[in-house]
C-alpha atoms as a PDB file:
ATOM      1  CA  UNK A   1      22.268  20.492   2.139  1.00  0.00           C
ATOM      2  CA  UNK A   2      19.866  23.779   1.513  1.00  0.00           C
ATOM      3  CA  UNK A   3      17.687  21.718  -0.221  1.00  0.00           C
ATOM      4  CA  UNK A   4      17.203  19.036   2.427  1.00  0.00           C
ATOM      5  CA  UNK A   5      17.039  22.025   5.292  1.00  0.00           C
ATOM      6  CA  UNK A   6      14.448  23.680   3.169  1.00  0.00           C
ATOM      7  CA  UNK A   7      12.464  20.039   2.999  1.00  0.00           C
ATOM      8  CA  UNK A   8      12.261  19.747   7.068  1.00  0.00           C
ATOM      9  CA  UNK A   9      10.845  23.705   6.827  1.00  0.00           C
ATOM     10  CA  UNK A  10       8.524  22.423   4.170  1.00  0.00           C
ATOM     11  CA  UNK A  11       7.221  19.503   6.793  1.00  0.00           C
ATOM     12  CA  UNK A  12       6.715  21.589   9.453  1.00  0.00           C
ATOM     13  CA  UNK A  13       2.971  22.176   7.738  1.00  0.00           C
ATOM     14  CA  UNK A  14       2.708  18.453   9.180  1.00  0.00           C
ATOM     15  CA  UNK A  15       3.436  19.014  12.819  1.00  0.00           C
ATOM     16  CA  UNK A  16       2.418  21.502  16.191  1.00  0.00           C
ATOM     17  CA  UNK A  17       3.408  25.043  16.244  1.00  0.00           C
ATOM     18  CA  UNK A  18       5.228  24.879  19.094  1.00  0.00           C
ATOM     19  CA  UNK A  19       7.907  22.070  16.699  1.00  0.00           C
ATOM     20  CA  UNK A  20       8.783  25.109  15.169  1.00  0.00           C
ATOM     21  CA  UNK A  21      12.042  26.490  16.820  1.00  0.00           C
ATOM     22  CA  UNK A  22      13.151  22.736  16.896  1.00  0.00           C
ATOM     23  CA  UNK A  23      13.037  22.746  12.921  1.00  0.00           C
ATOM     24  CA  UNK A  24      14.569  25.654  12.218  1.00  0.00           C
ATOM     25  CA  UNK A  25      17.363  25.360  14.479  1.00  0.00           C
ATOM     26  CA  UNK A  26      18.094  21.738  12.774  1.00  0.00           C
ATOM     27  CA  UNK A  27      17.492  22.606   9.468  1.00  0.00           C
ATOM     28  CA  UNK A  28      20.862  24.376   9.544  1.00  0.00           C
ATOM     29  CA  UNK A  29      22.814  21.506  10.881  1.00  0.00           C
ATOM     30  CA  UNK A  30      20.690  18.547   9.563  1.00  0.00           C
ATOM     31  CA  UNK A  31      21.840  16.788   5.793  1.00  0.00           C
ATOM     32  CA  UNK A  32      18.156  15.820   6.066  1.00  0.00           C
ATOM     33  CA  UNK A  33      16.878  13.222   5.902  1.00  0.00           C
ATOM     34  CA  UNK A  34      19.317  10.799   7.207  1.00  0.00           C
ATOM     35  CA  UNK A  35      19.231   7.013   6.460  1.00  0.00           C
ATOM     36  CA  UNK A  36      19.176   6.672  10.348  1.00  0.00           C
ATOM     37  CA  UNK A  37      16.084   8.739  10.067  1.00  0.00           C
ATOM     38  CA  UNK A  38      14.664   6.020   7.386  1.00  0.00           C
ATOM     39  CA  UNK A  39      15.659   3.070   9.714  1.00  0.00           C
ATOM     40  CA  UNK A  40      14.042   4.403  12.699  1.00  0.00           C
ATOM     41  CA  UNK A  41      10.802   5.332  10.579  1.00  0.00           C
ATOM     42  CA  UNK A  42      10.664   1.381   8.842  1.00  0.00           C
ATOM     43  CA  UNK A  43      11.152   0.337  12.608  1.00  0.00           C
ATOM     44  CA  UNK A  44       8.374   2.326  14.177  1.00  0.00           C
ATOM     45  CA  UNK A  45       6.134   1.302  11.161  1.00  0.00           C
ATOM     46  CA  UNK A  46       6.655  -2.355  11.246  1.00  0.00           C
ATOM     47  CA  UNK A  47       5.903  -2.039  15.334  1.00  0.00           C
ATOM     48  CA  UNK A  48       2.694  -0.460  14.533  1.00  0.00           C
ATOM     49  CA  UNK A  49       2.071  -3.506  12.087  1.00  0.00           C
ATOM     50  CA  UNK A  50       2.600  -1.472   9.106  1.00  0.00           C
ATOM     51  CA  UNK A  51       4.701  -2.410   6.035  1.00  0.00           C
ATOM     52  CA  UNK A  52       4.815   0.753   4.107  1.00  0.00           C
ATOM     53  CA  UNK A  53       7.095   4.335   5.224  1.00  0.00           C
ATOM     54  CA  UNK A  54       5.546   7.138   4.585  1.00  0.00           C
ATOM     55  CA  UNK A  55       7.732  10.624   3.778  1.00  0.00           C
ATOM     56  CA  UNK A  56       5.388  11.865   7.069  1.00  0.00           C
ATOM     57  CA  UNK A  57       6.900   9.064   9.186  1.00  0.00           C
ATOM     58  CA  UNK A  58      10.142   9.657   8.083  1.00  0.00           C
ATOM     59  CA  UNK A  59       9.897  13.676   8.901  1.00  0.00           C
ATOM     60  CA  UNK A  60       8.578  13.543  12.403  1.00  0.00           C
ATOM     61  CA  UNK A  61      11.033  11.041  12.904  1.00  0.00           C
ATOM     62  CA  UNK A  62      13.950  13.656  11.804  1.00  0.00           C
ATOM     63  CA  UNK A  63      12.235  16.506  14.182  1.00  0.00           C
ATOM     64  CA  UNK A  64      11.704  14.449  16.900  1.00  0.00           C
ATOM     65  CA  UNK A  65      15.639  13.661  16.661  1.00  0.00           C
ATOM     66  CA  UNK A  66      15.644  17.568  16.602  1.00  0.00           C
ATOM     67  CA  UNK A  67      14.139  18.569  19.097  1.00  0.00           C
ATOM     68  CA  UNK A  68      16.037  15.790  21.777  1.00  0.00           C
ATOM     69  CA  UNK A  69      19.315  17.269  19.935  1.00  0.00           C
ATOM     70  CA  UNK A  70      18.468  20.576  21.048  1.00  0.00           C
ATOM     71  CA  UNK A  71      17.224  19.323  24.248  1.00  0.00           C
ATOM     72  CA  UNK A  72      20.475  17.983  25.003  1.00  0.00           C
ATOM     73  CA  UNK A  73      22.021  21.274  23.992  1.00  0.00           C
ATOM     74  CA  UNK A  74      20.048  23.037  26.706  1.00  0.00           C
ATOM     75  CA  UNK A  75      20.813  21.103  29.436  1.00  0.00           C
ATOM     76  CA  UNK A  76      24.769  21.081  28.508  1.00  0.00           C
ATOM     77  CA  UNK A  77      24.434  24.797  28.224  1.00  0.00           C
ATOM     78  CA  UNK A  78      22.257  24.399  32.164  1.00  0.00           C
ATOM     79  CA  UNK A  79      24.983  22.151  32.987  1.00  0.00           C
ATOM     80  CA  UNK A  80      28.319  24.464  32.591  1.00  0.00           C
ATOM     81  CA  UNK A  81      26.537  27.306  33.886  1.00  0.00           C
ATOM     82  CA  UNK A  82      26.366  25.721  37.215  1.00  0.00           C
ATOM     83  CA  UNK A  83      29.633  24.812  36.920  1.00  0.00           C
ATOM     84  CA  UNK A  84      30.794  28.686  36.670  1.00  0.00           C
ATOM     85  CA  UNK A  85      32.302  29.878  39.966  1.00  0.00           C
ATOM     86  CA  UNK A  86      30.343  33.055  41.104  1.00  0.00           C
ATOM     87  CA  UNK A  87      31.596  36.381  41.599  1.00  0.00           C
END
């Protein structure tokens, strides 16, 4: 599991700045890269027309899963803090 973590904080080189928070917050939680991951990487290649999956497809792939796991996350957290009663 360390070593897959330490792979999504290797392929963060690959992607914006602002991506990040989102890896390093899912490195600790991810097992990597998934074989969901793979699928939706071989599906979003064969859409574009192309036949081959790169390791680059397959990594923005895992952070964009990231990044709308911790996006859920935040608006849970949004959510039960409206839900507080006020004192």
């Amino acid at each position: 599991m360390v070593e897959m973590g330490h792979k999504i904080k290797q392929d963060a080189n690959k992607v914006p700045r602002m991506d990040i928070p989102a890896i390093n917050a899912c490195a600790s939680y991810s097992y990597g890269y998934t074989t969901v991951h793979r699928r939706l990487a071989k599906a979003r290649a064969q859409q574009a027309g192309r036949l081959d999956v790169t390791e680059e497809d397959v990594a923005v792939t895992a952070i964009e899963a990231c990044r709308a796991y911790l996006r859920d996350l935040e608006q849970n957290a949004a959510h039960q803090k409206s839900k507080r009663p006020q004192a």
